[in-house]
C-alpha atoms as a PDB file:
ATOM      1  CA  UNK A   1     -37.784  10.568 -79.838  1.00  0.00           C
ATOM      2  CA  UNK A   2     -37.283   6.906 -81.385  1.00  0.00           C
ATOM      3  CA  UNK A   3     -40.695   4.582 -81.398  1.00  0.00           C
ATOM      4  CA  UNK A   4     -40.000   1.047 -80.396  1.00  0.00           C
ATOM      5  CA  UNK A   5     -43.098  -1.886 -80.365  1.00  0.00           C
ATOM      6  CA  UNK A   6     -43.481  -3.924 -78.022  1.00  0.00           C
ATOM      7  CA  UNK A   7     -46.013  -6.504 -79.132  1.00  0.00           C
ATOM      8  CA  UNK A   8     -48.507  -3.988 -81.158  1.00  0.00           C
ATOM      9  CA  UNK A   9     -48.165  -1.213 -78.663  1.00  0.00           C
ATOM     10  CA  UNK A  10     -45.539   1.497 -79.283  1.00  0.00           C
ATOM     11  CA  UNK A  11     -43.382   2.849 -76.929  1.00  0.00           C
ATOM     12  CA  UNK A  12     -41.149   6.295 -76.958  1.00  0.00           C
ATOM     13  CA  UNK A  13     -37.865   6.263 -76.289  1.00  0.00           C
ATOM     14  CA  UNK A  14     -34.677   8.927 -76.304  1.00  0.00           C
ATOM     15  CA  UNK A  15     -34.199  12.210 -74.636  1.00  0.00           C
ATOM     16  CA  UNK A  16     -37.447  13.559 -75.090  1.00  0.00           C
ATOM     17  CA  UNK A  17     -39.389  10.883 -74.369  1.00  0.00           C
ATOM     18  CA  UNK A  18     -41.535  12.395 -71.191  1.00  0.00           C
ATOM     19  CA  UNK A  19     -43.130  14.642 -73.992  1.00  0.00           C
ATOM     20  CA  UNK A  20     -44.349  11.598 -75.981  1.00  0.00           C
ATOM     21  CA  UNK A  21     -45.476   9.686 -72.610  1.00  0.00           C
ATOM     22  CA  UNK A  22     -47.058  12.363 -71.478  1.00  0.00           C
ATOM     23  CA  UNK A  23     -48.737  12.377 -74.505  1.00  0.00           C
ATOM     24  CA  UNK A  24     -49.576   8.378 -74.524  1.00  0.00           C
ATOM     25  CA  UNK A  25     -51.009   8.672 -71.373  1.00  0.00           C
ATOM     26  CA  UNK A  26     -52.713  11.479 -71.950  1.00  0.00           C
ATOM     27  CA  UNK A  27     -54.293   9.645 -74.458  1.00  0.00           C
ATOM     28  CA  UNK A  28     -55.339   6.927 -72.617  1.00  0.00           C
ATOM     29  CA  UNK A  29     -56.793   8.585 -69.625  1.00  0.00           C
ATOM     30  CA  UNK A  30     -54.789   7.597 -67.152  1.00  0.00           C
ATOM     31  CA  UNK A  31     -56.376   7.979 -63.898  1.00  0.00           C
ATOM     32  CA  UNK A  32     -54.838   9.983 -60.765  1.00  0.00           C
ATOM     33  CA  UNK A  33     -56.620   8.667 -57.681  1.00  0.00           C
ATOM     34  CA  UNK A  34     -56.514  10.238 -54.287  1.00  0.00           C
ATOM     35  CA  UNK A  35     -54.667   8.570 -51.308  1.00  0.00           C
ATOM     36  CA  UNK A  36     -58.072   8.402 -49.976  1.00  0.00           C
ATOM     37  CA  UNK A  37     -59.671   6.249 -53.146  1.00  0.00           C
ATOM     38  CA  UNK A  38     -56.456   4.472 -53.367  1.00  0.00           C
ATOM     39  CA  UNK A  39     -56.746   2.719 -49.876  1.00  0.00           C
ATOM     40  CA  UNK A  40     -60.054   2.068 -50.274  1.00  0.00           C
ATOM     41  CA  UNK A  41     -59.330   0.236 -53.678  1.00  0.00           C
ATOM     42  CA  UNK A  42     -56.012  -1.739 -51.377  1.00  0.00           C
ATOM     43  CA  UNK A  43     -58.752  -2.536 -48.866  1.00  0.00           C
ATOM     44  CA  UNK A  44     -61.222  -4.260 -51.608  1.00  0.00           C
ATOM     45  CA  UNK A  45     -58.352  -6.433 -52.935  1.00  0.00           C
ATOM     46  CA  UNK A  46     -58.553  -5.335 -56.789  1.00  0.00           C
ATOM     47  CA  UNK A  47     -55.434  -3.274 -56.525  1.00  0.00           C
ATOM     48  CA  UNK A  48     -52.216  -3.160 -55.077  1.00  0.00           C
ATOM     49  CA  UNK A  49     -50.107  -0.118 -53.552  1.00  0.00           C
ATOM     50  CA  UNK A  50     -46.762  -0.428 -55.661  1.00  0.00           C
ATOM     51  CA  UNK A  51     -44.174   1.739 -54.421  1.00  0.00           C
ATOM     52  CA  UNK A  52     -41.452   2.824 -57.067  1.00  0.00           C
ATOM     53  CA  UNK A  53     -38.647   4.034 -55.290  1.00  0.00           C
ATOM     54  CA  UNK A  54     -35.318   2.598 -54.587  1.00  0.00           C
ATOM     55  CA  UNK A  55     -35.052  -0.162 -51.988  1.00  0.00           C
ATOM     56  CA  UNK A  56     -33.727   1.888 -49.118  1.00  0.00           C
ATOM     57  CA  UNK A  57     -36.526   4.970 -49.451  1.00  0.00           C
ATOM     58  CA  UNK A  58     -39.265   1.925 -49.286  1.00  0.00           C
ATOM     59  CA  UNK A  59     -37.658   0.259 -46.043  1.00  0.00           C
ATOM     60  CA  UNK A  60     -37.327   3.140 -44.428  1.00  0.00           C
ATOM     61  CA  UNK A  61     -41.242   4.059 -44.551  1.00  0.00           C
ATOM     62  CA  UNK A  62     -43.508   3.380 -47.038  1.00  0.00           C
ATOM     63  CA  UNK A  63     -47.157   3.308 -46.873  1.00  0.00           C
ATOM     64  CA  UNK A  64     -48.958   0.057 -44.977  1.00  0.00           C
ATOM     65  CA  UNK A  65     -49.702  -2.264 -47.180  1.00  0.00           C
ATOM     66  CA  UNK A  66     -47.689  -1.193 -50.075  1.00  0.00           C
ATOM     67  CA  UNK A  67     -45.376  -3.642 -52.144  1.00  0.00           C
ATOM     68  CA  UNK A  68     -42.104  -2.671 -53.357  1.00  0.00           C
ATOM     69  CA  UNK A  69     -40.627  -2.950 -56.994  1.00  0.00           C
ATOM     70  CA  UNK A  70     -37.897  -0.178 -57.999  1.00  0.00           C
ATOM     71  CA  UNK A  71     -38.315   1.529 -61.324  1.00  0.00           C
ATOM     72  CA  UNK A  72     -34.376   2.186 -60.524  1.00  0.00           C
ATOM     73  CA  UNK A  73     -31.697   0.188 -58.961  1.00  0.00           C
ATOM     74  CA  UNK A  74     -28.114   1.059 -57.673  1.00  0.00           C
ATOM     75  CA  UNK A  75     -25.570   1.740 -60.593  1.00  0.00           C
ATOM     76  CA  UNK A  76     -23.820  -2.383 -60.706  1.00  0.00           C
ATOM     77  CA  UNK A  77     -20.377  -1.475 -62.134  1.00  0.00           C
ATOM     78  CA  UNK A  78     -19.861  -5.416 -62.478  1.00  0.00           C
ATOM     79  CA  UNK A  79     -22.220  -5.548 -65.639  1.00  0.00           C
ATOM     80  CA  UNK A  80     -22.514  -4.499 -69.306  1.00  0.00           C
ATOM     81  CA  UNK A  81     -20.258  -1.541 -70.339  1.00  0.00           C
ATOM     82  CA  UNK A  82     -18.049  -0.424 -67.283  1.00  0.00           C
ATOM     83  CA  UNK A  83     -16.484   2.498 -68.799  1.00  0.00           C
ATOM     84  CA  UNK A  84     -19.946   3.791 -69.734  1.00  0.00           C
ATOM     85  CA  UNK A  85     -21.123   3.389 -66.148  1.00  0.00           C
ATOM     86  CA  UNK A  86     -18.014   4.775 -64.893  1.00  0.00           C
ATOM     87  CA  UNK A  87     -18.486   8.041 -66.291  1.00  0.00           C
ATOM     88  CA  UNK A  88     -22.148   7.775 -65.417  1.00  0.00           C
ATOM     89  CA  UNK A  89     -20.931   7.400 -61.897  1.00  0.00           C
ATOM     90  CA  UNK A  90     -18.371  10.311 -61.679  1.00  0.00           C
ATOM     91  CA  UNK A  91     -21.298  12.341 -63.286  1.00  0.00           C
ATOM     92  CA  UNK A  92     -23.739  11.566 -60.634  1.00  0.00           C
ATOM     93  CA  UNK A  93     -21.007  11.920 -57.644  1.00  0.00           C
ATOM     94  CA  UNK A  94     -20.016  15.037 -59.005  1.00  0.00           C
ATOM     95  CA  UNK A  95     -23.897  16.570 -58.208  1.00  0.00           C
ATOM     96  CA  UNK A  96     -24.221  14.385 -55.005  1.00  0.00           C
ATOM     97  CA  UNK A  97     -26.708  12.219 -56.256  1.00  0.00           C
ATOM     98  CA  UNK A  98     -26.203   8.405 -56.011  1.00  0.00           C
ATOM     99  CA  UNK A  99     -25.834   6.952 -59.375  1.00  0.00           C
ATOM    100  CA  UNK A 100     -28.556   4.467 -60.669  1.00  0.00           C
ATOM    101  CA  UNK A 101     -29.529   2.598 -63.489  1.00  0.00           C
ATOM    102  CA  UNK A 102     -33.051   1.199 -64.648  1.00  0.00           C
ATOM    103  CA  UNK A 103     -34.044  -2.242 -62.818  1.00  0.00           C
ATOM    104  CA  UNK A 104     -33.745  -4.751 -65.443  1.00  0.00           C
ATOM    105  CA  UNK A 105     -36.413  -6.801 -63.788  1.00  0.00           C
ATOM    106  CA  UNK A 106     -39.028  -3.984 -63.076  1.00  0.00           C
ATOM    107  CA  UNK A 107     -41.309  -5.863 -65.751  1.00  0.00           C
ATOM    108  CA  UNK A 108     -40.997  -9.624 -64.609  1.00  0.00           C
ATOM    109  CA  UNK A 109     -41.096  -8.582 -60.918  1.00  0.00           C
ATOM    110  CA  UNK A 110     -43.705  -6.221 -61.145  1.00  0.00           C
ATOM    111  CA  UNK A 111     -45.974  -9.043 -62.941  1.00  0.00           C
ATOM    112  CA  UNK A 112     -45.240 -11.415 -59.663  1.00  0.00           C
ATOM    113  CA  UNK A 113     -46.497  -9.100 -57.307  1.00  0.00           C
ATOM    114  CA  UNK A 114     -49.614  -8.446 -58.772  1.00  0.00           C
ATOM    115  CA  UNK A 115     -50.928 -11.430 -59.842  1.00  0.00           C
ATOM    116  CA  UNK A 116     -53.651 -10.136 -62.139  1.00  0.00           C
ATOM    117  CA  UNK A 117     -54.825  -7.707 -59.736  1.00  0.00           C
ATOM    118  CA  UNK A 118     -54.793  -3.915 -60.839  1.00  0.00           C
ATOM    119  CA  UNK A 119     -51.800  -1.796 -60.062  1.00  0.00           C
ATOM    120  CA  UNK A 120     -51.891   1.839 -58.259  1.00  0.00           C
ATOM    121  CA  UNK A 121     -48.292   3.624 -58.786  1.00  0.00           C
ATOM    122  CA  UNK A 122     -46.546   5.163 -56.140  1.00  0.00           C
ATOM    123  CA  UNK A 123     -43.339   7.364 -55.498  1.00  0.00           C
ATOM    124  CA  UNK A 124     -42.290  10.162 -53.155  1.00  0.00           C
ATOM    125  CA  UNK A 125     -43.685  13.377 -54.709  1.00  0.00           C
ATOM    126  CA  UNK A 126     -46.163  11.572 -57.560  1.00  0.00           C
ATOM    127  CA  UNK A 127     -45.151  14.295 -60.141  1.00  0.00           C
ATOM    128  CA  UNK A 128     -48.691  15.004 -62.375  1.00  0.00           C
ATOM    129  CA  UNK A 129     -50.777  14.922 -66.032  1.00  0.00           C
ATOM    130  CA  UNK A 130     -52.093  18.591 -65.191  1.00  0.00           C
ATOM    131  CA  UNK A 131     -51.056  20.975 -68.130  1.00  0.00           C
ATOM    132  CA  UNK A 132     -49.939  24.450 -66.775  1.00  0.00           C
ATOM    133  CA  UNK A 133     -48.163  27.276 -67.789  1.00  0.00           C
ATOM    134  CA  UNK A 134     -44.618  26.362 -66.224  1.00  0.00           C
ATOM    135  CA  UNK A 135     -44.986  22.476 -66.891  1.00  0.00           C
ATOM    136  CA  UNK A 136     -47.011  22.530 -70.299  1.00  0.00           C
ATOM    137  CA  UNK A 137     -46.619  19.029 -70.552  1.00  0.00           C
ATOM    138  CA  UNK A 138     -47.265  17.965 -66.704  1.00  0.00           C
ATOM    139  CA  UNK A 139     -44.467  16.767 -64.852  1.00  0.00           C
ATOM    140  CA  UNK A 140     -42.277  13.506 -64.818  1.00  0.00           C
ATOM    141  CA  UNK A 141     -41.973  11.207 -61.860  1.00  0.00           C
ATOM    142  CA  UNK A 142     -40.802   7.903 -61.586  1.00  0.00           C
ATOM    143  CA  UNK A 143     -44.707   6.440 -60.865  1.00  0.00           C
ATOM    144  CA  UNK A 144     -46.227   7.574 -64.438  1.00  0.00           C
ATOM    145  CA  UNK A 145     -42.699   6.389 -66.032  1.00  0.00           C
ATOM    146  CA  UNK A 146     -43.829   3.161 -63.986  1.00  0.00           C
ATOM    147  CA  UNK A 147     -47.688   3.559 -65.249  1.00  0.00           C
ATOM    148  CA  UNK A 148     -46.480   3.894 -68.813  1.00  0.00           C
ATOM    149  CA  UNK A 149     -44.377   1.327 -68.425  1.00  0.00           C
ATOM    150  CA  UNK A 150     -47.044  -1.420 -67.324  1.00  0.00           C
ATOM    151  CA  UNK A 151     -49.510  -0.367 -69.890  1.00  0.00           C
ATOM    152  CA  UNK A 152     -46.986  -0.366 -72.923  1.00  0.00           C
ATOM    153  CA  UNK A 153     -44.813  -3.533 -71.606  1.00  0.00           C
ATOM    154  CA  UNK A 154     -48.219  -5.930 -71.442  1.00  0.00           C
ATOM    155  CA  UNK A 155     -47.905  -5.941 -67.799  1.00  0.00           C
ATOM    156  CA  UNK A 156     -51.401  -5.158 -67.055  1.00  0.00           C
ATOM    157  CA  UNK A 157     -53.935  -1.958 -68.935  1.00  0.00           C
ATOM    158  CA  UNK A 158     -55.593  -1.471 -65.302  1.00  0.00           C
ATOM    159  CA  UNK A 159     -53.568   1.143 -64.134  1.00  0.00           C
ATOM    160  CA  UNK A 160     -53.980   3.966 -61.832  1.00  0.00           C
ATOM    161  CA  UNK A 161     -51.300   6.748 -60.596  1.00  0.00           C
ATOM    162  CA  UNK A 162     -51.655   7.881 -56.442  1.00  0.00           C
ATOM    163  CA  UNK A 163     -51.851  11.836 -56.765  1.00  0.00           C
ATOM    164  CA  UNK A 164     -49.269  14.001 -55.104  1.00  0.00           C
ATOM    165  CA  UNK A 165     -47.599  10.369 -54.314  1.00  0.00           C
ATOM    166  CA  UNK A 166     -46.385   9.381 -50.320  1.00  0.00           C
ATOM    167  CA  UNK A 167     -46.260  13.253 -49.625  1.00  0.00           C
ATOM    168  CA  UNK A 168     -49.834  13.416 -50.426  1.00  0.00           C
ATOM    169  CA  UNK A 169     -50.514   9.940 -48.507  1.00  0.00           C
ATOM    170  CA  UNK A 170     -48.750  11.531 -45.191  1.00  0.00           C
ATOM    171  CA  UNK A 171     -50.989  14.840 -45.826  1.00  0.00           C
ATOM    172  CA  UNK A 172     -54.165  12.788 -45.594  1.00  0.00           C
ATOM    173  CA  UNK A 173     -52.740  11.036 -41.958  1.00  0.00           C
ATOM    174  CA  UNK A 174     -52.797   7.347 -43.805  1.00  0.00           C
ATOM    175  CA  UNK A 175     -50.832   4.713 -42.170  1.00  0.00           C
ATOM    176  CA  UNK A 176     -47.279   4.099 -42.946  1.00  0.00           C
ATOM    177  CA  UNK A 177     -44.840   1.543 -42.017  1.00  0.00           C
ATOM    178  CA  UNK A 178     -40.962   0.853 -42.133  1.00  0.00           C
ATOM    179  CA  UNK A 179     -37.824   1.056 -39.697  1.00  0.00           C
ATOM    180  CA  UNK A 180     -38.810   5.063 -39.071  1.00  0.00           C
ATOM    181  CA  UNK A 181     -41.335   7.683 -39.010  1.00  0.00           C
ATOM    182  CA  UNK A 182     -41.754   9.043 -42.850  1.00  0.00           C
ATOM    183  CA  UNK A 183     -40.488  12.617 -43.365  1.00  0.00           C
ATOM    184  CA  UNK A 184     -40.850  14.888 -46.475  1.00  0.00           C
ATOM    185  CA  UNK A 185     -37.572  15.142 -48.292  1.00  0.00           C
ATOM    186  CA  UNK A 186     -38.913  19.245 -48.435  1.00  0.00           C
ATOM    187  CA  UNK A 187     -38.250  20.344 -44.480  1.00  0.00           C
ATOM    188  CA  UNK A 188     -41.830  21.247 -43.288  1.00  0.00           C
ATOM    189  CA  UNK A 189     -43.222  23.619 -40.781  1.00  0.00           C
ATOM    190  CA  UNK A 190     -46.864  24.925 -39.743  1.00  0.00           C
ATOM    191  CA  UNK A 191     -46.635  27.482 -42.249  1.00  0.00           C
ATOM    192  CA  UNK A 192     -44.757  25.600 -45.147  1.00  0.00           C
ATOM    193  CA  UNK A 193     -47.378  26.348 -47.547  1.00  0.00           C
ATOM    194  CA  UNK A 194     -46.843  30.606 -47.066  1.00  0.00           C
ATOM    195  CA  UNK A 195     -42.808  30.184 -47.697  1.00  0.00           C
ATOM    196  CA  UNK A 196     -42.230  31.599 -50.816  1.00  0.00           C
ATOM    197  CA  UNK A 197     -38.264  29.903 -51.021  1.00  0.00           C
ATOM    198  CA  UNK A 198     -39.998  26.046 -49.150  1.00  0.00           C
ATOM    199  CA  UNK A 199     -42.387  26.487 -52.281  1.00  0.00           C
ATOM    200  CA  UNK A 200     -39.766  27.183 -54.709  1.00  0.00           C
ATOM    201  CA  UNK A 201     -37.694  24.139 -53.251  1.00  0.00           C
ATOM    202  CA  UNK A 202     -41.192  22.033 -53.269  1.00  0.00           C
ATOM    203  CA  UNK A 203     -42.465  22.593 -57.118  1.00  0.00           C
ATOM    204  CA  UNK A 204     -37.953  22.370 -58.393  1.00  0.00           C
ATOM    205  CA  UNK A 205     -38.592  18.569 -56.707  1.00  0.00           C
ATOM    206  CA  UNK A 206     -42.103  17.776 -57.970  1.00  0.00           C
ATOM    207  CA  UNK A 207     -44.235  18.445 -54.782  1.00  0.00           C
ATOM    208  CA  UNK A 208     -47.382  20.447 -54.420  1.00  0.00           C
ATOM    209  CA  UNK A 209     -48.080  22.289 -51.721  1.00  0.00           C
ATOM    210  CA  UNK A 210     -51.565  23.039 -50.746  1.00  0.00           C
ATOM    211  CA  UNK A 211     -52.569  25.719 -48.285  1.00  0.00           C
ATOM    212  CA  UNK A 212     -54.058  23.842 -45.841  1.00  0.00           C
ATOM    213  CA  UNK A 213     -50.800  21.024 -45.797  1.00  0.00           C
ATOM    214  CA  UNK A 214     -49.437  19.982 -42.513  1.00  0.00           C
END
């Protein structure tokens, strides 16, 4: 991994660099809250709900009260090196996965929305700092990229990360808002959490499933 500073604090870069945020975060103590803690802390005013994921996942539901600013942003072919993103997109269409890029402005815009106040990271599955056996170094999700992020890019050191993310907001029947109903992107049924091949497809895309889950 390559170390780059950004005003005294040192970032980690390259293709390991979950392993050395982990580790930065890790040391820091970054705190997981629950959904529960987390809307009480919305309701006081000292932090605000910001939800990571692409435009079209936050208008479609997001939690009430939350404020949008991507981590990622559709792939623009119409900037910086086009044959580069070309290939990037034929990669991405080839495994059915829309092709993005990072959002050039998460910093600037994520410093406008919060306006000094403390920031609470959201995505859909939340991803986690637990060490265990199959993820040794916890697991990556795009809401502790965005917590590292604002603590090593001087956008603010009060920083929090929403446990199990939305998925773990809908299990604890919080409010949500947006053009439709929220869904899981894991199918669910009464019994979700006893499916051996739901849980397999659950932990592959970062959720965790808890017995007593809707």
């Amino acid at each position: 991994a390559v170390l780059a500073r950004a005003e005294g604090k040192t970032r980690v870069e390259g293709p390991s660099k979950w392993a050395g945020q982990h580790k930065y975060l890790k040391d820091v103590q970054l705190k997981s809250v629950s959904p529960e803690d987390a809307f009480k802390q919305m309701a006081s005013n000292k932090y605000v709900l910001v939800d990571v994921r692409p435009k079209g996942q936050y208008d479609k539901a997001h939690a009430e009260g939350s404020v949008n600013v991507p981590l990622y942003q559709s792939l623009d072919m119409g900037k910086g090196n086009v044959a580069m993103k070309a290939l990037k997109f034929v990669l991405y269409a080839s495994n059915g996965v829309s092709p993005i890029e990072p959002n050039p402005e998460f910093v600037e815009e994520l410093k406008e929305v919060l306006g000094g106040k403390g920031a609470i990271f959201c995505c859909e599955a939340g991803g986690t700092m637990t060490e265990t056996v199959n993820f040794p170094q916890g697991k990556a999700s795009r809401s502790l990229q965005a917590c590292y992020r604002a603590l090593t890019e001087n956008v603010t050191d009060n920083v929090q990360h929403l446990d199990r993310g939305l998925y773990g907001w809908y299990q604890a029947d919080l409010p949500f808002e947006g053009e439709q109903d929220y869904v899981p992107d894991v199918g669910r049924t009464p019994s979700a959490a006893s499916e051996p091949m739901l849980k397999q497809v659950a932990q592959s895309t970062g959720y965790e499933i808890r017995p007593e889950d809707k």
